[in-house]
C-alpha atoms as a PDB file:
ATOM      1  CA  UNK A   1      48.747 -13.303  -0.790  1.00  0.00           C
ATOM      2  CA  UNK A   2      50.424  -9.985  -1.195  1.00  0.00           C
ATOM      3  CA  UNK A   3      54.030  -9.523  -2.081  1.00  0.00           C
ATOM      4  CA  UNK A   4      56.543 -10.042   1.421  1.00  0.00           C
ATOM      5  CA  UNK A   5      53.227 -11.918   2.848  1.00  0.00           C
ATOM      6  CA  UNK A   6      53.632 -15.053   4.417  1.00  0.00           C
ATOM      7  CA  UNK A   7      52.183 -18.400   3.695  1.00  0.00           C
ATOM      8  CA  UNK A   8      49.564 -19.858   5.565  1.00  0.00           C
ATOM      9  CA  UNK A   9      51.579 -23.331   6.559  1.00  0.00           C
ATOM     10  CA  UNK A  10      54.431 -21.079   7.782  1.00  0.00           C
ATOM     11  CA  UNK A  11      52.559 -19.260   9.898  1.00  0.00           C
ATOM     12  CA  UNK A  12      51.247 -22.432  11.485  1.00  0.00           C
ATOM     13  CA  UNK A  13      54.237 -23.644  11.704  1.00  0.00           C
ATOM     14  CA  UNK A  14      55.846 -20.377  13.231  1.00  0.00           C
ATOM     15  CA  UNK A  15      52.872 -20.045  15.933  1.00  0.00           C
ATOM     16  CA  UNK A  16      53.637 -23.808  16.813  1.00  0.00           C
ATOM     17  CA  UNK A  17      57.422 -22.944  17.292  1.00  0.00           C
ATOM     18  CA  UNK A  18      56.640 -19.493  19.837  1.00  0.00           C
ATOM     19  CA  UNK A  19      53.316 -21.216  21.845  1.00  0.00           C
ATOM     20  CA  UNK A  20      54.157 -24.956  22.674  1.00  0.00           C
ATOM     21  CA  UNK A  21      56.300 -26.474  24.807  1.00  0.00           C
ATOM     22  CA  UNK A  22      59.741 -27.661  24.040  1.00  0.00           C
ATOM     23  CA  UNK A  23      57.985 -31.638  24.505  1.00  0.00           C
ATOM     24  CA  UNK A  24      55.245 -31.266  22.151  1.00  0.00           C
ATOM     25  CA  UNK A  25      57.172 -29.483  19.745  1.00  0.00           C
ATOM     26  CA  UNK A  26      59.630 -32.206  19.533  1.00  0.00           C
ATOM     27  CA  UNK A  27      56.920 -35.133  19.174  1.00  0.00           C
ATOM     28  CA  UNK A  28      55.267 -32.353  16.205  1.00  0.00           C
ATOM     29  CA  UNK A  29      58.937 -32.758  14.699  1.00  0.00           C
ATOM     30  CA  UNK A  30      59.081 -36.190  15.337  1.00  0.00           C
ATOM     31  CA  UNK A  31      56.012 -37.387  13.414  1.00  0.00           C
ATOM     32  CA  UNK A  32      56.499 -34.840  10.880  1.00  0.00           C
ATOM     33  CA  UNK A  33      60.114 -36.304   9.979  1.00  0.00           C
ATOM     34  CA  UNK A  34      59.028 -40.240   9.731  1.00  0.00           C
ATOM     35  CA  UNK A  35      56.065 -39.104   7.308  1.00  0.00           C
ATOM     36  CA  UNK A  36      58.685 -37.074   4.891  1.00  0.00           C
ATOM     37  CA  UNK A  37      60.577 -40.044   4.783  1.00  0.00           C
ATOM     38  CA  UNK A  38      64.231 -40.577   3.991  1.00  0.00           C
ATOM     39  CA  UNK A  39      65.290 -38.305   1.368  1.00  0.00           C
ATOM     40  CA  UNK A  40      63.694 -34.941   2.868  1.00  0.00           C
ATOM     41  CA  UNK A  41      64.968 -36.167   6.299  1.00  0.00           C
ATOM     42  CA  UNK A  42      68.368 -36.394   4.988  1.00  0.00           C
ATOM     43  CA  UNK A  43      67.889 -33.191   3.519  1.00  0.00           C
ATOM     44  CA  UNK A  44      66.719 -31.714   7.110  1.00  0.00           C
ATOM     45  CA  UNK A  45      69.399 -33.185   9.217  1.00  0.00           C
ATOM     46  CA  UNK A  46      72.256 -31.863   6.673  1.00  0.00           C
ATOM     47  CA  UNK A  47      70.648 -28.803   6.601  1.00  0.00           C
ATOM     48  CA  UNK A  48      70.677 -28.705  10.929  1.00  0.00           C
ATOM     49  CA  UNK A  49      74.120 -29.582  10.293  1.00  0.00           C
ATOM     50  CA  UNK A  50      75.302 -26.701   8.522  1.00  0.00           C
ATOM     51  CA  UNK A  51      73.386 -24.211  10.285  1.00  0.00           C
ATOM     52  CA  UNK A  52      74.471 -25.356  14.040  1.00  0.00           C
ATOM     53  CA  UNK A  53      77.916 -27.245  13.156  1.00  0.00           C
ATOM     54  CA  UNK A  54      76.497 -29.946  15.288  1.00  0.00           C
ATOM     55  CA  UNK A  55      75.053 -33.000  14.574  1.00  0.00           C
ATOM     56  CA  UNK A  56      77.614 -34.736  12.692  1.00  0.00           C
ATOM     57  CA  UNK A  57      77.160 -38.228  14.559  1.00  0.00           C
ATOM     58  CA  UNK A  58      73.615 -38.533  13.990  1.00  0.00           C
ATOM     59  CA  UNK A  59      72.086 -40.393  11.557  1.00  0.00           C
ATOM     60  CA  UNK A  60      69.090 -39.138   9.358  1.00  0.00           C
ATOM     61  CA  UNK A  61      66.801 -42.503  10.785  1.00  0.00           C
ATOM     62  CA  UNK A  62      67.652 -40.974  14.362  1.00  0.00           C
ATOM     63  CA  UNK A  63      64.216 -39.043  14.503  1.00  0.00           C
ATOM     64  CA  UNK A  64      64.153 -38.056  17.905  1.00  0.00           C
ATOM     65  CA  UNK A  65      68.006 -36.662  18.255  1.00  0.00           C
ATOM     66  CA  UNK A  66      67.157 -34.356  14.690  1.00  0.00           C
ATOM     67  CA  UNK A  67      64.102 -33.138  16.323  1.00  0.00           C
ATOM     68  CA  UNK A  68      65.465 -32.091  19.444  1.00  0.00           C
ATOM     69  CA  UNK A  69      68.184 -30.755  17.213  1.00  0.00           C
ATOM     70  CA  UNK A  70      65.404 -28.178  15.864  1.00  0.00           C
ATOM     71  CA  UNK A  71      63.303 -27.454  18.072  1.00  0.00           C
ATOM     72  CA  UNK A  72      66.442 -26.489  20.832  1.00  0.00           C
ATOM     73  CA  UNK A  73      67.887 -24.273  18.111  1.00  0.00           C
ATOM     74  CA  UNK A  74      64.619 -22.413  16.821  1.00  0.00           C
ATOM     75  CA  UNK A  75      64.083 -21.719  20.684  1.00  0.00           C
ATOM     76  CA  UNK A  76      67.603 -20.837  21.603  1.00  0.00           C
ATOM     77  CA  UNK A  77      68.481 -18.725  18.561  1.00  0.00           C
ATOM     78  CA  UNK A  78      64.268 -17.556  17.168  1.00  0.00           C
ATOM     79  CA  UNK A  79      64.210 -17.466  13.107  1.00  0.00           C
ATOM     80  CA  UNK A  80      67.558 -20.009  12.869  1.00  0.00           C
ATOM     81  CA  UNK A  81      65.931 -22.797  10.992  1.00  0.00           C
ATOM     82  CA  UNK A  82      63.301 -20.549   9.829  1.00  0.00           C
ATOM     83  CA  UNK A  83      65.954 -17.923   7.933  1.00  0.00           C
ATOM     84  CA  UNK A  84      68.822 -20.169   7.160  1.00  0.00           C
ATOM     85  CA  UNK A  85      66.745 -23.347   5.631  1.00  0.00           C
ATOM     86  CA  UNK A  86      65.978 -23.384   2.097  1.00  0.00           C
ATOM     87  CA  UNK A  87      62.600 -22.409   1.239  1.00  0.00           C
ATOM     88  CA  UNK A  88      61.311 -25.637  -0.568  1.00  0.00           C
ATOM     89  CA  UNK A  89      62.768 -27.595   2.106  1.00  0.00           C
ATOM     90  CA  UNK A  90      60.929 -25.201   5.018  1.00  0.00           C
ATOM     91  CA  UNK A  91      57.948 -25.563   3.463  1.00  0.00           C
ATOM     92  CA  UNK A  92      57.877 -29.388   3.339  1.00  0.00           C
ATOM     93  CA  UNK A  93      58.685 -29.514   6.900  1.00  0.00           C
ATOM     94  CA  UNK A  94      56.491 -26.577   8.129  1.00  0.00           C
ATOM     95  CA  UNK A  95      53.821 -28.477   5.942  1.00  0.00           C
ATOM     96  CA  UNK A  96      54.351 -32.067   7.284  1.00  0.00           C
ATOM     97  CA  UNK A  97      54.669 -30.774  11.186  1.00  0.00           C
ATOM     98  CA  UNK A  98      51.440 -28.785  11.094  1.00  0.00           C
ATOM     99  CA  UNK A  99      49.733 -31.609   9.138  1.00  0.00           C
ATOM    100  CA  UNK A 100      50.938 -34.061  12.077  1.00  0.00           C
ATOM    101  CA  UNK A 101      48.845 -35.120  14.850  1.00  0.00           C
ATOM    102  CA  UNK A 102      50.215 -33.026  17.126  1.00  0.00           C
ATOM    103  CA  UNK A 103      50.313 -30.142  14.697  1.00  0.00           C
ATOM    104  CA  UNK A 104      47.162 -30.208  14.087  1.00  0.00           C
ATOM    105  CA  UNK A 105      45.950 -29.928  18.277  1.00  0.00           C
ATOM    106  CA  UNK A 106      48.620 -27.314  18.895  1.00  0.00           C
ATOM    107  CA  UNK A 107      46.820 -24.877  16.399  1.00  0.00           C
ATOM    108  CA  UNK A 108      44.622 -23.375  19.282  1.00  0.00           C
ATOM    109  CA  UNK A 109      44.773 -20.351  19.936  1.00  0.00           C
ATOM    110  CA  UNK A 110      45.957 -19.262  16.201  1.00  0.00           C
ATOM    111  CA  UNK A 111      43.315 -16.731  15.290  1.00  0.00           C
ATOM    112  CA  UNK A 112      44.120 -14.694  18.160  1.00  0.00           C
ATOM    113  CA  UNK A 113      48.042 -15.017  18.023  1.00  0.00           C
ATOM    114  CA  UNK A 114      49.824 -11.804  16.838  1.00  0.00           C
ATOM    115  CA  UNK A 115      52.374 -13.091  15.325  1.00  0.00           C
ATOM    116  CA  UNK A 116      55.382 -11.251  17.071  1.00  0.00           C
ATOM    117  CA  UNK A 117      58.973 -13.021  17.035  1.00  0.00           C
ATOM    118  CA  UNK A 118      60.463 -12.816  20.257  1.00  0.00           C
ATOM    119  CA  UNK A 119      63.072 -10.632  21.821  1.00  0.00           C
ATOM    120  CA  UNK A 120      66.374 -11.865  19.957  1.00  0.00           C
ATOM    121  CA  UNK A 121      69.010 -11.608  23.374  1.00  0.00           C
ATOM    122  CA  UNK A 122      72.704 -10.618  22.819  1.00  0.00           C
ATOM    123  CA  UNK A 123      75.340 -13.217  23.211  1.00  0.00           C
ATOM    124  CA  UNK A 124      77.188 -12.730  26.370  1.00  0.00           C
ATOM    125  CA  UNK A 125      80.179 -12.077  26.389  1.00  0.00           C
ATOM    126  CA  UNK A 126      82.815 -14.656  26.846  1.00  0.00           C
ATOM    127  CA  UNK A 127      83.730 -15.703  30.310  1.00  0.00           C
ATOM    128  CA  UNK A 128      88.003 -14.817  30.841  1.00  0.00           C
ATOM    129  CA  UNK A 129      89.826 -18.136  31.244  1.00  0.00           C
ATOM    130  CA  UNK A 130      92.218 -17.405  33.976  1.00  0.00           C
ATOM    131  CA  UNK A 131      93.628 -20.858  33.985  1.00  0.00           C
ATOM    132  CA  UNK A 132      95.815 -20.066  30.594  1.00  0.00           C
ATOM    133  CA  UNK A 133      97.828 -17.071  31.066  1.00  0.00           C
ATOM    134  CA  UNK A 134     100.769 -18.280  28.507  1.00  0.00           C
ATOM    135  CA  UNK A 135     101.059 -14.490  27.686  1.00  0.00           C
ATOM    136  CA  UNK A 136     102.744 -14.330  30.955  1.00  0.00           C
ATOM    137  CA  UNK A 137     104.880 -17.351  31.577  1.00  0.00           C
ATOM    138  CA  UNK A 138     108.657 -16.770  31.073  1.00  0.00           C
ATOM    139  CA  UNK A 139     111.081 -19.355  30.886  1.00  0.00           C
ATOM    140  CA  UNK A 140     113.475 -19.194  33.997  1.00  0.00           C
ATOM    141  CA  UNK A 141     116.977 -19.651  34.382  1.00  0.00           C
ATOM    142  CA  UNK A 142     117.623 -22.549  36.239  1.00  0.00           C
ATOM    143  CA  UNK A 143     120.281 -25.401  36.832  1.00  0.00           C
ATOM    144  CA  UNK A 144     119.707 -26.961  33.174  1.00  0.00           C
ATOM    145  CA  UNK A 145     120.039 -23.042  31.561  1.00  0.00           C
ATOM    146  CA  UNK A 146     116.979 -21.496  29.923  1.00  0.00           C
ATOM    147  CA  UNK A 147     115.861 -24.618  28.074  1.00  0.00           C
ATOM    148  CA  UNK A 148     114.852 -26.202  31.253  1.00  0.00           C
ATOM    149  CA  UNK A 149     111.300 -24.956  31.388  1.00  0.00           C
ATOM    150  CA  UNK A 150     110.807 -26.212  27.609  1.00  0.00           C
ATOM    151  CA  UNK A 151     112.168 -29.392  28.427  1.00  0.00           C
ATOM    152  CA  UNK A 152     109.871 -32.861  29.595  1.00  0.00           C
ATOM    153  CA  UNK A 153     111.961 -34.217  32.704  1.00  0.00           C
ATOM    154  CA  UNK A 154     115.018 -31.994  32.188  1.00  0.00           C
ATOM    155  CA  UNK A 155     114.869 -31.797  36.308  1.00  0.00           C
ATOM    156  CA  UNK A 156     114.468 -34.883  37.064  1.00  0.00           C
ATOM    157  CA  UNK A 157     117.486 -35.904  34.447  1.00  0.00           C
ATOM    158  CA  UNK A 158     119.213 -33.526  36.232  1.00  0.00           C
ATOM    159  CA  UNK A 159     118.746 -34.388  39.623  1.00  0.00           C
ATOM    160  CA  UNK A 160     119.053 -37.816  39.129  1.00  0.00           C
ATOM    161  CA  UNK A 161     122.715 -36.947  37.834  1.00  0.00           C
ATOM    162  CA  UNK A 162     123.994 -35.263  41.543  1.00  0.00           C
ATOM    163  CA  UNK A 163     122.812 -38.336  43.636  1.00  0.00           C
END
């Protein structure tokens, strides 16, 4: 393996994220997480947490809600959990999902896959929220002065008063 050349297991692992579907990618992750066990799951899910700033509810024995967790954000965002995990910890869980079951039947097709990341799309641009112009209210003069718009129930207090 030359220098900059990937290993084998991540390459595995990489073809399984691009060519299965979101189900059998998340029963890959699944088995892959009980056989590392607690400690590297922990690891994982802390990991997930940092990177997506989600997660924070979930405990490391919840296998299924970390494994969604991954697989949604490798195929939202391509190369998130690839790039921002740490390398020993990537390999352990590349290792132990292409070792799995279902890691081993998804690796058809590998010989002839290119290996091309996808397309990485822009973020769109954030929607204007038209409901919160506060840049535009004023307070108004009313029968309470200019404090009246500022003021919980200054009207009704007021109102109350002249009847």
């Amino acid at each position: 393996m030359g220098p900059g050349a990937e290993p084998e297991v991540l390459r595995e692992y990489r073809h399984l994220l691009r060519t299965a579907s979101a189900d059998w990618q998340e029963t890959a992750h699944r088995h892959a997480l009980w056989a590392l066990g607690p400690g590297p799951r922990g690891r994982v899910l802390a990991e997930g947490r940092r990177l997506l700033l989600t997660g924070y509810r979930v405990d490391p024995d919840d296998v299924h809600t970390v494994a969604r967790l991954l697989v949604l954000a490798e195929r939202r965002r391509p190369r998130t959990i690839l790039d921002g995990m740490p390398a020993d910890l990537l390999a352990e869980l590349a290792a132990a999902v292409v070792a799995s079951p279902v890691g081993r039947m998804l690796r058809v097709g590998m010989d002839v896959w290119d290996g091309r990341e996808p397309v990485r799309r822009p973020d769109p641009a954030p929607e204007p929220d038209h409901h919160q112009r506060w840049h535009e209210q004023r307070a108004t003069p009313g029968l309470a002065g200019e404090v009246e718009a500022f003021l919980p129930g200054a009207r009704r207090r007021f109102e109350h008063r002249r009847r």
